[in-house]
Protein backbone atom coordinates (compact mmCIF):
# COMPACT_ATOMS: atom_id res chain seq x y z
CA UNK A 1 175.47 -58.44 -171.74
CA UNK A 2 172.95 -55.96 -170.09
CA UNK A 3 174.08 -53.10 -168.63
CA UNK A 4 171.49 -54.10 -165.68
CA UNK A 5 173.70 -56.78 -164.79
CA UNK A 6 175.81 -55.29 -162.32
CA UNK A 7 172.90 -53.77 -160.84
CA UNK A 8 170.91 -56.62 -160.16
CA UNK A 9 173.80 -58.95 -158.96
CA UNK A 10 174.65 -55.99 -156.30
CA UNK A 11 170.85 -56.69 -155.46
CA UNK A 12 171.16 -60.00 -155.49
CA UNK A 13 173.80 -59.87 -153.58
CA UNK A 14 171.75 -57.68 -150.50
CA UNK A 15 169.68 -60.06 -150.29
CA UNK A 16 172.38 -62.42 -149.49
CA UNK A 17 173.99 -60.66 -146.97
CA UNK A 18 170.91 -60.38 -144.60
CA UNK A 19 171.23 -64.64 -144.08
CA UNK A 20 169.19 -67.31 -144.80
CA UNK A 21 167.42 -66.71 -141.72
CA UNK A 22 167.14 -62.94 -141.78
CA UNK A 23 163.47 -63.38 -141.02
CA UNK A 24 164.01 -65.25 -137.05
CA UNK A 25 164.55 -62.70 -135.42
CA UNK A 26 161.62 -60.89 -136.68
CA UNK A 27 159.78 -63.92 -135.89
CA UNK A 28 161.08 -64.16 -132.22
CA UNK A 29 160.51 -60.54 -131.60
CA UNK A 30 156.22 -61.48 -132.84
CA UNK A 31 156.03 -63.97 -131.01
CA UNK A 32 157.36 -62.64 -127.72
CA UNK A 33 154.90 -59.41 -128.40
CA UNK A 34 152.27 -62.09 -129.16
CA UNK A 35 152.86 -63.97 -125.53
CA UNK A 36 153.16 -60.44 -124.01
CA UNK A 37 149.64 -59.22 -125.14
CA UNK A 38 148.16 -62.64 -124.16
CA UNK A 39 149.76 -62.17 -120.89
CA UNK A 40 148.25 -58.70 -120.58
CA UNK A 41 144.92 -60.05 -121.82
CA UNK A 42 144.93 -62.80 -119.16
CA UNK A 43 146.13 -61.30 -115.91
CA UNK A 44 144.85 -57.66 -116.88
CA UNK A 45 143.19 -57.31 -113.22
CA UNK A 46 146.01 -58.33 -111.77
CA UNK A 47 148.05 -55.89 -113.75
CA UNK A 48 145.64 -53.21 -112.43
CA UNK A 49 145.24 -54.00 -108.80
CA UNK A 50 149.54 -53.95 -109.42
CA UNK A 51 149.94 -50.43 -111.22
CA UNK A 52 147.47 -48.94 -108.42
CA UNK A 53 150.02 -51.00 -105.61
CA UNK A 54 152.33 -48.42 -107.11
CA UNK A 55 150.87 -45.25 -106.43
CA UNK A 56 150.87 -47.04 -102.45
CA UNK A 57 154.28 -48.58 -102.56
CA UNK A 58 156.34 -47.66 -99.35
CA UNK A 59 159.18 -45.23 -100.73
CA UNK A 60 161.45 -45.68 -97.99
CA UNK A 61 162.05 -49.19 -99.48
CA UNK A 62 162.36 -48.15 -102.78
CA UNK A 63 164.45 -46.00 -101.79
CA UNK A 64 166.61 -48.65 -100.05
CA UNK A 65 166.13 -51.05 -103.36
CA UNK A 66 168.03 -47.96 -104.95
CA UNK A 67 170.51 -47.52 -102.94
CA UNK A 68 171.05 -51.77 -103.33
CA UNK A 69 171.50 -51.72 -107.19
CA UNK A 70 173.76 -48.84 -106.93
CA UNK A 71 176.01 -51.21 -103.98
CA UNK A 72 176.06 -53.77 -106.85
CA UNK A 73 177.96 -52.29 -109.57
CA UNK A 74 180.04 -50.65 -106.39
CA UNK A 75 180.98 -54.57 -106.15
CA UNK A 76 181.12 -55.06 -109.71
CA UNK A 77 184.21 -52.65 -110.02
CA UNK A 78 185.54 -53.71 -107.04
CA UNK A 79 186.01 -57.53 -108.35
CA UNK A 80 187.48 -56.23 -111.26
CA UNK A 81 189.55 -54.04 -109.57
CA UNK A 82 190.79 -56.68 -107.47
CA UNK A 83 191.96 -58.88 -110.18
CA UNK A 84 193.60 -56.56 -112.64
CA UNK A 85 195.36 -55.34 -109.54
CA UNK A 86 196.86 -59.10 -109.08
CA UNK A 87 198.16 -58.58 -112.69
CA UNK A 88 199.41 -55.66 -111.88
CA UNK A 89 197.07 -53.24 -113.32
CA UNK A 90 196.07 -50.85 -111.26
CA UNK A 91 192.76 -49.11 -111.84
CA UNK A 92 190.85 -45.92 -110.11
CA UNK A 93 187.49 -46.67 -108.72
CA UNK A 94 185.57 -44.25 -110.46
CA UNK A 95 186.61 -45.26 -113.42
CA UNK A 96 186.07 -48.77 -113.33
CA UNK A 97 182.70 -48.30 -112.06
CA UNK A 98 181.48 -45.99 -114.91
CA UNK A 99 183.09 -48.77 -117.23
CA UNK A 100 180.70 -51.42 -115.26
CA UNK A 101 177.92 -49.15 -115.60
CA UNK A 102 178.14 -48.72 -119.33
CA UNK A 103 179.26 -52.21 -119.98
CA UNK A 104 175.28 -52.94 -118.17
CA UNK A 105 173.77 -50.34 -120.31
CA UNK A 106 174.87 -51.98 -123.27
CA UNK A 107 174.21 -55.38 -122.25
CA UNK A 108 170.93 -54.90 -121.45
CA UNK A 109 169.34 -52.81 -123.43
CA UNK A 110 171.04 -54.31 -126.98
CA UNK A 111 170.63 -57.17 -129.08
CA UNK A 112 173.75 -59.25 -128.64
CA UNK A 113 174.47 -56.83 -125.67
CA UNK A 114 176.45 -59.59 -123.83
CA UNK A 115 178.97 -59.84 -126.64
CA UNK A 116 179.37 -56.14 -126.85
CA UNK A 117 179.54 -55.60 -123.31
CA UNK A 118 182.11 -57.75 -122.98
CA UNK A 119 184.13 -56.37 -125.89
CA UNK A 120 183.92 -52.62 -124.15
CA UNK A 121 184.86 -53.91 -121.28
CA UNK A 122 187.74 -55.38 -122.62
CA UNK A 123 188.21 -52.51 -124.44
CA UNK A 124 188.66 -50.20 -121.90
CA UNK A 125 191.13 -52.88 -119.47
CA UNK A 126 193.27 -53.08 -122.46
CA UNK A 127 193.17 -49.13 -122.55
CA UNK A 128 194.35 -49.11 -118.73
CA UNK A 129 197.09 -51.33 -119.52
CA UNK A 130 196.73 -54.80 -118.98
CA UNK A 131 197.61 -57.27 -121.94
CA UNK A 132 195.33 -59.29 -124.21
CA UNK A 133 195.52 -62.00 -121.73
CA UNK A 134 195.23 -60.44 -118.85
CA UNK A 135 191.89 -58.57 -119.82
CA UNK A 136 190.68 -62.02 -121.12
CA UNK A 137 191.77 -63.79 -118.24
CA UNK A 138 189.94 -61.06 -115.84
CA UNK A 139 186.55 -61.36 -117.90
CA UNK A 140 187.10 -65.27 -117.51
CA UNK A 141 187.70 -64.91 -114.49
CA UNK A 142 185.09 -62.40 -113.01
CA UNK A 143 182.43 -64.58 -114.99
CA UNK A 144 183.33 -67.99 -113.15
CA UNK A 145 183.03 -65.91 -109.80
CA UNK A 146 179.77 -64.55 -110.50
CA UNK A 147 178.66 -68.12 -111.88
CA UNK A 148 180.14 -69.46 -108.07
CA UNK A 149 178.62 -67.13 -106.63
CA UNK A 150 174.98 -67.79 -107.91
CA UNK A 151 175.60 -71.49 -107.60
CA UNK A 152 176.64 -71.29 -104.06
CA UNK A 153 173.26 -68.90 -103.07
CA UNK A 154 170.86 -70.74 -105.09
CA UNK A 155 171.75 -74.24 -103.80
CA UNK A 156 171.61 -72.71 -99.81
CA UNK A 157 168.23 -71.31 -100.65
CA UNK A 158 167.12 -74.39 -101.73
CA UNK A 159 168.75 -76.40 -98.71
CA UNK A 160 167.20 -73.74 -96.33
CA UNK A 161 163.84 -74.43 -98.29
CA UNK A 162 163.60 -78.09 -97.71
CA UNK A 163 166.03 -80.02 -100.14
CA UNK A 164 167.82 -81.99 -97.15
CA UNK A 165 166.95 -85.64 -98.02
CA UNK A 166 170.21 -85.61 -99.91
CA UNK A 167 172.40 -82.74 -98.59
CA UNK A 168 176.06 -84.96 -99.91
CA UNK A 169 174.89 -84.02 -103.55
CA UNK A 170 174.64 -80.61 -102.74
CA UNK A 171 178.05 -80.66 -100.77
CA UNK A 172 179.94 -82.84 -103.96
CA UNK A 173 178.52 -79.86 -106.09
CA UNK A 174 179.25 -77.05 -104.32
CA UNK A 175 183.02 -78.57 -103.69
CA UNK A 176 183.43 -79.02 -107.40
CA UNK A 177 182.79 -75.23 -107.76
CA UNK A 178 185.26 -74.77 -104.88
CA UNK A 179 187.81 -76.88 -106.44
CA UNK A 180 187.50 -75.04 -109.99
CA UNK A 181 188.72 -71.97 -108.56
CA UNK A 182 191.03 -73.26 -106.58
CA UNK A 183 192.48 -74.79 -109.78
CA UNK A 184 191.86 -71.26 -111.73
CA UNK A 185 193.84 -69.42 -109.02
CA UNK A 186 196.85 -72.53 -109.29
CA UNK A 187 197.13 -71.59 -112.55
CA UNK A 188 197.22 -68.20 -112.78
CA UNK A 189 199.62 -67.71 -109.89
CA UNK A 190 201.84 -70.81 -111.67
CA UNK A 191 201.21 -70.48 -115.71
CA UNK A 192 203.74 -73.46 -115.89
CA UNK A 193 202.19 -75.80 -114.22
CA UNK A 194 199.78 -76.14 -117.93
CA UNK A 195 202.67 -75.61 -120.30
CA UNK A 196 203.79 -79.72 -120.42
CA UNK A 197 199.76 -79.54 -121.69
CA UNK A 198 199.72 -76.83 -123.69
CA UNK A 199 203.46 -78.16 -125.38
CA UNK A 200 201.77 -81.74 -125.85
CA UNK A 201 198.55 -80.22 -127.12
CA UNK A 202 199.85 -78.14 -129.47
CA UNK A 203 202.05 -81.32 -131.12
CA UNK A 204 198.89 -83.19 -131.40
CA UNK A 205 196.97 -80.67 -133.00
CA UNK A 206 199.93 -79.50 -135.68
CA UNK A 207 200.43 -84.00 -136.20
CA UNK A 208 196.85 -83.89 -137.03
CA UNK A 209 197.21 -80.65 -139.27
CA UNK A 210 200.54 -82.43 -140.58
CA UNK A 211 202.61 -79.45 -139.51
CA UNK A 212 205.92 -79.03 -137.88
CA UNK A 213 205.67 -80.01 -134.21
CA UNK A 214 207.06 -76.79 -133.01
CA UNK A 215 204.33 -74.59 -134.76
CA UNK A 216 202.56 -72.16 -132.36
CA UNK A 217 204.50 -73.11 -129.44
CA UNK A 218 206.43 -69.08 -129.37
CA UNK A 219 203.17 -67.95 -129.43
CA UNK A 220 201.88 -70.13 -126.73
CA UNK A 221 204.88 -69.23 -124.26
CA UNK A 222 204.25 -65.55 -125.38
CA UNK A 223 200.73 -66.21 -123.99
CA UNK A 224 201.96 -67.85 -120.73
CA UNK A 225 204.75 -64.59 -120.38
CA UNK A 226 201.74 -62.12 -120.41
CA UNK A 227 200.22 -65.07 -117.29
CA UNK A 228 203.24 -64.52 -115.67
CA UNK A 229 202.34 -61.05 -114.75
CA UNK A 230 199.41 -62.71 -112.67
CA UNK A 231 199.90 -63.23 -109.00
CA UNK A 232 196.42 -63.97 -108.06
CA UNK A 233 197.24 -65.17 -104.38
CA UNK A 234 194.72 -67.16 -101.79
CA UNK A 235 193.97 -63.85 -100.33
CA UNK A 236 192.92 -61.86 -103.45
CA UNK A 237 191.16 -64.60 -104.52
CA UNK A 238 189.30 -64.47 -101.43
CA UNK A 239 189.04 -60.95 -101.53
CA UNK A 240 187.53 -60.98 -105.06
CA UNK A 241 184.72 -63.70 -104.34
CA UNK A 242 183.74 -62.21 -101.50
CA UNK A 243 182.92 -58.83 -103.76
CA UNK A 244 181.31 -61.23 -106.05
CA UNK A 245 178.91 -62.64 -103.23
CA UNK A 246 178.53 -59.27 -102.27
CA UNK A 247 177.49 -58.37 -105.27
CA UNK A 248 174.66 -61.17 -105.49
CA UNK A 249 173.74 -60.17 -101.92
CA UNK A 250 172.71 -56.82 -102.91
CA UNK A 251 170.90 -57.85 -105.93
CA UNK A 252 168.86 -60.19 -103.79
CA UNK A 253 168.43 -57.37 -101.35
CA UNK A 254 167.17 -54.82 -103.95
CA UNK A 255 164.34 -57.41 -104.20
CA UNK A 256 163.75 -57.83 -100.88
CA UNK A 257 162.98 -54.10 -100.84
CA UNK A 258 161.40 -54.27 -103.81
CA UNK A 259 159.04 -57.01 -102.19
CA UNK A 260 158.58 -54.79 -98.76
CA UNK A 261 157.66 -51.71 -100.90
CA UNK A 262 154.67 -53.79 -102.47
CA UNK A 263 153.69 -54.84 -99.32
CA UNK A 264 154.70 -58.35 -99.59
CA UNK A 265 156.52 -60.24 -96.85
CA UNK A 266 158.51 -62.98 -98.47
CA UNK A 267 160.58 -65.80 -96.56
CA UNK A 268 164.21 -65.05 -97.45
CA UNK A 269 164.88 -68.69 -98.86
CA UNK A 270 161.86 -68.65 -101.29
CA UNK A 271 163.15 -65.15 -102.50
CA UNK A 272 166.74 -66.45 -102.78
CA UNK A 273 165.38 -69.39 -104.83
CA UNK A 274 163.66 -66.73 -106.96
CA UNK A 275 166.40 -64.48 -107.85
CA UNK A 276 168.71 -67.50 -108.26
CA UNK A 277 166.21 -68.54 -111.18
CA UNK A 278 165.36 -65.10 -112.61
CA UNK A 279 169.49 -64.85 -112.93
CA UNK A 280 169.73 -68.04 -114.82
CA UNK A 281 166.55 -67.26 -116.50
CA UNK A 282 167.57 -63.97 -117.77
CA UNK A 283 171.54 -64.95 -118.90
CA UNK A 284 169.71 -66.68 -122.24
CA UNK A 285 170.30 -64.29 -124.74
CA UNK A 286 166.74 -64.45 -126.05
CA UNK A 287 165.71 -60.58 -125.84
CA UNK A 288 167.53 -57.95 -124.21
CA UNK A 289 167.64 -57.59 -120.43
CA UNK A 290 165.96 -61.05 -120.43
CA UNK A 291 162.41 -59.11 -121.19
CA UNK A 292 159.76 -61.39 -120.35
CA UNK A 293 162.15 -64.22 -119.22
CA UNK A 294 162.99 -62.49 -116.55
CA UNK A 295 159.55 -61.39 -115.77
CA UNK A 296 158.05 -65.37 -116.30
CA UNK A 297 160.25 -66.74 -113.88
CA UNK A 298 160.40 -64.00 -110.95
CA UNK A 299 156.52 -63.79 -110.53
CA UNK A 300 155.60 -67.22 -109.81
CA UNK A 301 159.08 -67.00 -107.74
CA UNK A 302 157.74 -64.85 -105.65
CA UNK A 303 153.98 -65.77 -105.15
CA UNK A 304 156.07 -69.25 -104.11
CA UNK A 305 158.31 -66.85 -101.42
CA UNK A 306 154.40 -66.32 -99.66
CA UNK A 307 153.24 -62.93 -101.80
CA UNK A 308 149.99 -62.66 -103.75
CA UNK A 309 150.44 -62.18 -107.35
CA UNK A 310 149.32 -58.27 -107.46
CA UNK A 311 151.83 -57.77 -104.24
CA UNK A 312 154.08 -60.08 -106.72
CA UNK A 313 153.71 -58.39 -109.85
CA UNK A 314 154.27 -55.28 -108.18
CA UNK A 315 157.42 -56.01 -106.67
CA UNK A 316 158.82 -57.65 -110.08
CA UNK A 317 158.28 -54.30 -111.57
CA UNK A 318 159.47 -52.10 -109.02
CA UNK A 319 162.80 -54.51 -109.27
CA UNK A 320 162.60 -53.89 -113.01
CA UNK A 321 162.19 -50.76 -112.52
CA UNK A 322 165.26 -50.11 -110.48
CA UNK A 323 167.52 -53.15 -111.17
CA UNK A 324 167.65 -52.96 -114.89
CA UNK A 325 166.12 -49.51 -116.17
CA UNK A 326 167.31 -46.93 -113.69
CA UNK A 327 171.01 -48.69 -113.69
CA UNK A 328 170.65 -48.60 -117.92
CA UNK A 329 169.47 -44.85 -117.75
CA UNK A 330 172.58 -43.85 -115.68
CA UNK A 331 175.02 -46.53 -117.76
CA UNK A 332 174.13 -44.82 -121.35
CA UNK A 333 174.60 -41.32 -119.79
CA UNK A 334 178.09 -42.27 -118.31
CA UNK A 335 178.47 -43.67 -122.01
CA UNK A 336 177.78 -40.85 -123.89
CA UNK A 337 179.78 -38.35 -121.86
CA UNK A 338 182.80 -40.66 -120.65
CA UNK A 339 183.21 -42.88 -123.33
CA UNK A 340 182.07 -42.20 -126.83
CA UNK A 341 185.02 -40.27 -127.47
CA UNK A 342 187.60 -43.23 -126.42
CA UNK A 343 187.25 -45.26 -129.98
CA UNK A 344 189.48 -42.91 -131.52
CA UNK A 345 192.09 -44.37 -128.70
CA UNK A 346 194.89 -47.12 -129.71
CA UNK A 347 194.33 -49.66 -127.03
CA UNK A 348 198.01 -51.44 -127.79
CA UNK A 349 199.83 -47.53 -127.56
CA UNK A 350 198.02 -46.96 -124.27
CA UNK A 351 198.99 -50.07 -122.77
CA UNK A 352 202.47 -49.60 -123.59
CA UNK A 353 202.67 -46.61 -121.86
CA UNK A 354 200.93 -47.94 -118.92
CA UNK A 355 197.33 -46.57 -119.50
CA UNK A 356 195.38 -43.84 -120.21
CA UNK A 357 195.84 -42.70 -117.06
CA UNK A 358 199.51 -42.96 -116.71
CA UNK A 359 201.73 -39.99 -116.26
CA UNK A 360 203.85 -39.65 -119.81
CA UNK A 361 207.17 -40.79 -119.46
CA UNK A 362 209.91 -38.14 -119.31
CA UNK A 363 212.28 -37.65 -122.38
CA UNK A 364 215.56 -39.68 -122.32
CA UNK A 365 218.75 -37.46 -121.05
CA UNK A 366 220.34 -36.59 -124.35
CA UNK A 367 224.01 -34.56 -124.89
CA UNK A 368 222.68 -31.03 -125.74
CA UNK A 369 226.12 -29.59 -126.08
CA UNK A 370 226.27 -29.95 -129.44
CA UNK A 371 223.00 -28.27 -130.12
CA UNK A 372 223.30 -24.60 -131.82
CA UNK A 373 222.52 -21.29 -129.86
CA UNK A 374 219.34 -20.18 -130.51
């Protein structure tokens, strides 16, 4: 045998472990810098009557569009705040937000940054003490009132813009979005209203496997113990949707701002419609911070709202500008000082204790009579 053997099967086996379709990402990432120079190419005046809109944007407004972003990670901690707090978790407000605001930074600016935002995130809950389930059950939970949220603004822009011929689909829609969380809250507040299910679930599933019927079901009701600790009522429900509406409220008000600092004066439905779309738009993980996506969607958006498309291109960037690359700027800094130090942490020893910011507990009362003179 050669002695290169082992050599090239270590090779061989490199070139294995980059995937049989190493190469599409590569490919994406051309052909999105492709469509971007051929976007450049085409609407190059425009692009120049916008970067000269710049130098003349109103700052009081951009100011304000500042001030608007910052508001919406404010709501972002304040949702999560809100639910952990039903669970029992309590959480300081600083410290939540900085989480939000690195968890934003890394979703945005990263391939896969969804995925890894939501692992920090969860992460650092399970490092302020809630359980595994509990931290899922929050980032389940926050995401379905965010997705609410944008459902309930985007279908009253496009009521307000016109769609009335058939307002009961709207209404059915809308309910079923009601009803979901209504049914969320049910069952976090009452984890045993789904254990018949879960019990009956679990015996099809191990009859299938051709396993003992009882197999998994301690670890289910383990699961629906750590529920338990959930007492998500109507009121903190309300509480945490209205943060979430909040939340989308500012957003759509940083580009309103945005809009007034180009000089563009767009109706408030139109501009509703347009974020609504962007936000969709931009949640397919295609390229980080939905570059381009983002950008395809929210231009025509606006020039629809009643802007020109240098006023429009204008405000898109000042949005950009603010929205996603100031907020990234501050999230990595917060990052780099607050949390780069934390993987070191056990997340399962500091929720036993209560958190990471939990006062140690005091040493059990012991019989020191015994002990020798020093």
């Amino acid at each position: 045998m050669s002695h290169d053997a082992p050599v090239n099967d270590a090779r061989s086996g490199e070139g294995q472990s980059r995937g049989k379709y190493w190469w599409l990402r590569w490919a994406i990432v051309g052909v999105a810098l492709v469509v971007l120079i051929v976007e450049i190419v085409l609407v190059w005046d425009q692009l120049a009557l916008a970067w000269r809109s710049l130098y003349t944007a109103k700052w009081g407004w951009v100011l304000a569009a500042i001030g608007a972003a910052l508001a919406s990670m404010h709501s972002f901690a304040q949702i999560q705040r809100t639910l952990l707090k039903s669970a029992g978790v309590t959480v300081k407000q600083s410290r939540s937000e900085a989480a939000f605001y690195a968890g934003n930074a890394v979703s945005t600016t990263l391939p896969g940054g969804p995925v890894l935002s939501a692992t920090f995130i969860y992460r650092q809950e399970r490092l302020w003490g809630a359980s595994p389930v509990v931290a899922s059950w929050q980032l389940v939970m926050g995401g379905v009132l965010q997705v609410v949220g944008l459902g309930f603004l985007g279908l009253a822009g496009a009521f307000l813009l016109g769609a009335k011929n058939n307002p009961f689909t709207l209404i059915f829609t809308l309910g079923v979005f009601i009803a979901l969380i209504l049914l969320a809250q049910a069952v976090a507040s009452r984890p045993e209203l789904i254990d018949g299910i879960g019990v009956k679930v679990l015996s099809w599933v191990n009859s299938v496997r051709g396993k003992p019927q009882d197999t998994g079901l301690e670890k289910w009701r383990q699961t629906l113990s750590q529920l338990e600790s959930v007492s998500l009522s109507r009121r903190e429900l309300a509480v945490a949707f209205s943060w979430s509406l909040f939340n989308l409220v500012t957003l759509i008000a940083c580009l309103a701002f945005a809009a007034y600092a180009a000089g563009g004066h767009p109706s408030l439905p139109g501009l509703t419609v347009a974020f609504a779309a962007s936000r969709a738009a931009g949640s397919i993980p295609l390229m980080p911070g939905g570059l381009l996506i983002v950008e395809a969607v929210l231009v025509p958006g606006l020039v629809t709202s009643g802007m020109s498309l240098p006023a429009a291109i204008s405000a898109m960037l000042i949005y950009r500008l603010v929205s996603w690359i100031l907020l990234a700027v501050i999230g990595w800094i917060l990052f780099f000082f607050l949390f780069r130090t934390e993987s070191k942490i056990d997340p399962d020893a500091a929720a036993e204790r209560g958190g990471i910011d939990a006062a140690p507990k005091p040493f059990e009362n012991h019989d020191d009579s015994n002990d020798p003179d020093p």
